[in-house]
C-alpha atoms as a PDB file:
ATOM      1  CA  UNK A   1       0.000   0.000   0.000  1.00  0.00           C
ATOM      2  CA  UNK A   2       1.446   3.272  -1.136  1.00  0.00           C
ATOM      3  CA  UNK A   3       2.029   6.972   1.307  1.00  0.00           C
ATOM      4  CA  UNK A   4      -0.754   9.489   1.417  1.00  0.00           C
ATOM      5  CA  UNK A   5       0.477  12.663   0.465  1.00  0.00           C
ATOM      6  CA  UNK A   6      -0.064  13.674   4.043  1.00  0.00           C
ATOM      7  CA  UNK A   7       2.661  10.588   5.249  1.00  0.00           C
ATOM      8  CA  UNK A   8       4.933  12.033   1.892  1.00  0.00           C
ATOM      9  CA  UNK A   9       5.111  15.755   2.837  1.00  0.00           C
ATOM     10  CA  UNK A  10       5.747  14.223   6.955  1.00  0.00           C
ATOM     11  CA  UNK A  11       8.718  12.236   5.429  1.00  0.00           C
ATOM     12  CA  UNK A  12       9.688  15.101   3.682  1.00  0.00           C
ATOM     13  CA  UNK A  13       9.514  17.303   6.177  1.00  0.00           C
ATOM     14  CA  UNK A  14      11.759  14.974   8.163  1.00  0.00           C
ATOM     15  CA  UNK A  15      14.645  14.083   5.855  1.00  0.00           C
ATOM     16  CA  UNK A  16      15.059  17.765   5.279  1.00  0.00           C
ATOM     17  CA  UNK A  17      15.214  18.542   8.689  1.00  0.00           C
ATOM     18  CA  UNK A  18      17.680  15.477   9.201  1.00  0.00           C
ATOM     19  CA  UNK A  19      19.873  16.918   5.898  1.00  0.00           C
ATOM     20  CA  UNK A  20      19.942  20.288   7.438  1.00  0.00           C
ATOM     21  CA  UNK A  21      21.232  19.455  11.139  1.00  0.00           C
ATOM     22  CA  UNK A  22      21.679  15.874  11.604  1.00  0.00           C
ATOM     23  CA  UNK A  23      23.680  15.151   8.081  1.00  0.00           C
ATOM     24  CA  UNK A  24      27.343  14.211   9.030  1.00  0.00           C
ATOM     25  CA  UNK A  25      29.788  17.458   8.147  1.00  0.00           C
ATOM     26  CA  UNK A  26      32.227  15.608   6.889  1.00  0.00           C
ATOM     27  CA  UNK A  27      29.597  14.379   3.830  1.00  0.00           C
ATOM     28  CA  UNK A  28      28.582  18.195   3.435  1.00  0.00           C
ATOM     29  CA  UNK A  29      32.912  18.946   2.812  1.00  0.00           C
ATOM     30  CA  UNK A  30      33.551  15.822   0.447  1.00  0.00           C
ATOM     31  CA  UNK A  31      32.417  15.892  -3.007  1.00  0.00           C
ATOM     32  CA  UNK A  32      29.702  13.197  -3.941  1.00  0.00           C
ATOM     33  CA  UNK A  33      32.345  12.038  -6.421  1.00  0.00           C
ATOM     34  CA  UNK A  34      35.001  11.229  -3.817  1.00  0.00           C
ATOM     35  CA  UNK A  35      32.708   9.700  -1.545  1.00  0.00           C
ATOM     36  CA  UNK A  36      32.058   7.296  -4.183  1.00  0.00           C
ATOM     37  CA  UNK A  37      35.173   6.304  -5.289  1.00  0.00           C
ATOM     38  CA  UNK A  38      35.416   5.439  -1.825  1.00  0.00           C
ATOM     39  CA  UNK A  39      32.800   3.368  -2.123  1.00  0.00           C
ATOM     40  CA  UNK A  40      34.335   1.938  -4.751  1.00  0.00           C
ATOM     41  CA  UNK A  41      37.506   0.929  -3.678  1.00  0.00           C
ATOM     42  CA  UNK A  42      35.634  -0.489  -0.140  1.00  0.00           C
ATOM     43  CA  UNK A  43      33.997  -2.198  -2.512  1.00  0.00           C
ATOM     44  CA  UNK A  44      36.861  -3.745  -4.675  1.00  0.00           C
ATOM     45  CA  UNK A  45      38.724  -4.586  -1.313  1.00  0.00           C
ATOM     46  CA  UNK A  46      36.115  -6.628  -0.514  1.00  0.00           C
ATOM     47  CA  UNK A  47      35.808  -8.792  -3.700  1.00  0.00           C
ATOM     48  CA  UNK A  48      39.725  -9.247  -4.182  1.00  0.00           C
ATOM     49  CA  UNK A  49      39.532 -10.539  -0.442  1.00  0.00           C
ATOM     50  CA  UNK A  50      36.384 -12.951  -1.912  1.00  0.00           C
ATOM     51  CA  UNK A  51      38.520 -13.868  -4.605  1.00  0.00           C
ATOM     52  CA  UNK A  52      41.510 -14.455  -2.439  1.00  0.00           C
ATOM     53  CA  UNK A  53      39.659 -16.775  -0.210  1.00  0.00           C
ATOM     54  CA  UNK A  54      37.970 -18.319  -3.376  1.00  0.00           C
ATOM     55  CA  UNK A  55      42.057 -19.007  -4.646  1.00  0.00           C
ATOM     56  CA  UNK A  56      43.317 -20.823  -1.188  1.00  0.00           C
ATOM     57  CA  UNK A  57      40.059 -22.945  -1.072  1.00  0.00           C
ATOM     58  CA  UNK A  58      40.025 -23.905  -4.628  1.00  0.00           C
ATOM     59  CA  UNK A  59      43.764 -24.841  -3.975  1.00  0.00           C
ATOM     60  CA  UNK A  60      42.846 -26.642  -0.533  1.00  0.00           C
ATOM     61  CA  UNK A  61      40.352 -28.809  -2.466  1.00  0.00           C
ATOM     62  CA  UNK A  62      43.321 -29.774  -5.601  1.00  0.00           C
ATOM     63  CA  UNK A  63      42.567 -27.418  -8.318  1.00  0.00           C
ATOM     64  CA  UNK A  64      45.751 -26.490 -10.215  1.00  0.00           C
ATOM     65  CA  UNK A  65      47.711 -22.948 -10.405  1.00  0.00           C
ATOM     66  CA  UNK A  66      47.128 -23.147 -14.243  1.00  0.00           C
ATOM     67  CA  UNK A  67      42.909 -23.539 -13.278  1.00  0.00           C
ATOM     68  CA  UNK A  68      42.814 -21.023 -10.696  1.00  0.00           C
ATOM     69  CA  UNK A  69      45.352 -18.353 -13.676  1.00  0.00           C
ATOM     70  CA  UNK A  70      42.553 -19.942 -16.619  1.00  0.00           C
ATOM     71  CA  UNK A  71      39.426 -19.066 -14.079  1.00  0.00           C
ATOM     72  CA  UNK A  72      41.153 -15.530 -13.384  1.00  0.00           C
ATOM     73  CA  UNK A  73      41.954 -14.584 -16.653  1.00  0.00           C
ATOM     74  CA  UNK A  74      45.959 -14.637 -15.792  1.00  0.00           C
ATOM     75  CA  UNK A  75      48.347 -17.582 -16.562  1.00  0.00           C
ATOM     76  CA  UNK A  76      49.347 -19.691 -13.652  1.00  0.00           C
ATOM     77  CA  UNK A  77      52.918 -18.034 -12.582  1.00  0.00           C
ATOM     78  CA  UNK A  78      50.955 -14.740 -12.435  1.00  0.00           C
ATOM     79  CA  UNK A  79      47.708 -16.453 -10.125  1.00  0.00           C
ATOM     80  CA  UNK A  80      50.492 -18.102  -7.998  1.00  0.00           C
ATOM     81  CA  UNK A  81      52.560 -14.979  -7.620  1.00  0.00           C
ATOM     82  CA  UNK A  82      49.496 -12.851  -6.679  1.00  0.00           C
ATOM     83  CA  UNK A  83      47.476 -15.706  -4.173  1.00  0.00           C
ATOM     84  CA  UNK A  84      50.239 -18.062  -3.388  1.00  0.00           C
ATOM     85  CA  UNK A  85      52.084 -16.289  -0.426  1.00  0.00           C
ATOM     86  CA  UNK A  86      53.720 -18.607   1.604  1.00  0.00           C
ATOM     87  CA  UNK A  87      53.899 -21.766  -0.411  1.00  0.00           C
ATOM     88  CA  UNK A  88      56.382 -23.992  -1.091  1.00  0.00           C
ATOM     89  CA  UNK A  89      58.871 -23.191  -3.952  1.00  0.00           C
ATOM     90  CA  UNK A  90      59.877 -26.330  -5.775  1.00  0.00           C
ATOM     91  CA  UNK A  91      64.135 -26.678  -6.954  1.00  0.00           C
ATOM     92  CA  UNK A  92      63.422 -24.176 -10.234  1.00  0.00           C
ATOM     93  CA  UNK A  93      62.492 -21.277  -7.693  1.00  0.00           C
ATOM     94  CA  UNK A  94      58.607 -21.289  -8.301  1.00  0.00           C
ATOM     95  CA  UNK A  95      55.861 -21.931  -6.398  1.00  0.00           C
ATOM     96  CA  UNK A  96      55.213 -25.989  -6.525  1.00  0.00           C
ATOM     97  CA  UNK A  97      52.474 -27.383  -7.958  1.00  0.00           C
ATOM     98  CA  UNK A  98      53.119 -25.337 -11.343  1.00  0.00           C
ATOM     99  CA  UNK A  99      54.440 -28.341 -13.526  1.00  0.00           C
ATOM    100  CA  UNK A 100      57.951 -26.459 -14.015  1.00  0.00           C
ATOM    101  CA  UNK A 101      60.753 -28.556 -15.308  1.00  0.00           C
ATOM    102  CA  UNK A 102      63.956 -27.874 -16.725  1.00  0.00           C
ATOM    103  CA  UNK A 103      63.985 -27.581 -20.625  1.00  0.00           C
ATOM    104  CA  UNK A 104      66.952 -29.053 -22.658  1.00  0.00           C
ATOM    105  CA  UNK A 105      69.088 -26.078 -22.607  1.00  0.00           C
ATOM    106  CA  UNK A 106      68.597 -25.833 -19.389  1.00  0.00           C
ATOM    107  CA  UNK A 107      66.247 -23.254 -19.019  1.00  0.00           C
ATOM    108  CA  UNK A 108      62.779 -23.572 -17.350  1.00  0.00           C
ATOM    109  CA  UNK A 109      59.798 -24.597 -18.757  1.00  0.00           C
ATOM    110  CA  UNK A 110      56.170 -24.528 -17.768  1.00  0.00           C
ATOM    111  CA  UNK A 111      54.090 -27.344 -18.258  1.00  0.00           C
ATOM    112  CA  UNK A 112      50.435 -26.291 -18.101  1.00  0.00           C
END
């Protein structure tokens, strides 16, 4: 059920009273577009911290690096260099569980 026009001009009345005294100073200083970029970047925190989480559990559970880099749009030395912080580096200096080996001319070689 909608608001008489009685409730609407009450409301009204309220939330310009509230905008006039009550409205935090700080909001009335910062311009509307630097409050959202804030927003924003609260925001983005928050889903690379999902994403993060998403990472370690879909490593937990035995999904490759070169999975987790395909899933994430990245190749699988870039997914493990960004998510993999503190795991184990295998004897070619990168984080195990990429499928490195050593290439005939002794260079190194991923095998995704």
């Amino acid at each position: 059920m909608g608001w008489t026009s009685e409730e609407i001009e009450e409301r009204a009345d309220e939330l310009a009273d509230w905008f006039e005294n009550d409205f935090p100073e700080r909001a009335r200083e910062v311009p509307v577009a630097e409050l959202l970029l804030e927003r924003a970047a609260r925001a983005r925190a928050q889903c690379e911290q999902a994403v993060a989480d998403a990472v370690h559990a879909a490593l937990d559970a035995g999904v490759p690096w070169s999975r987790v880099g395909a899933i994430l749009g990245i190749d699988a030395l870039d997914a493990s260099r960004t998510y993999g912080l503190g795991i184990a580096e295998d004897s070619v200096g990168v984080p195990a569980g990429l499928g490195v080996s050593r290439d005939d001319n002794s260079g190194v070689a991923l095998d995704l």
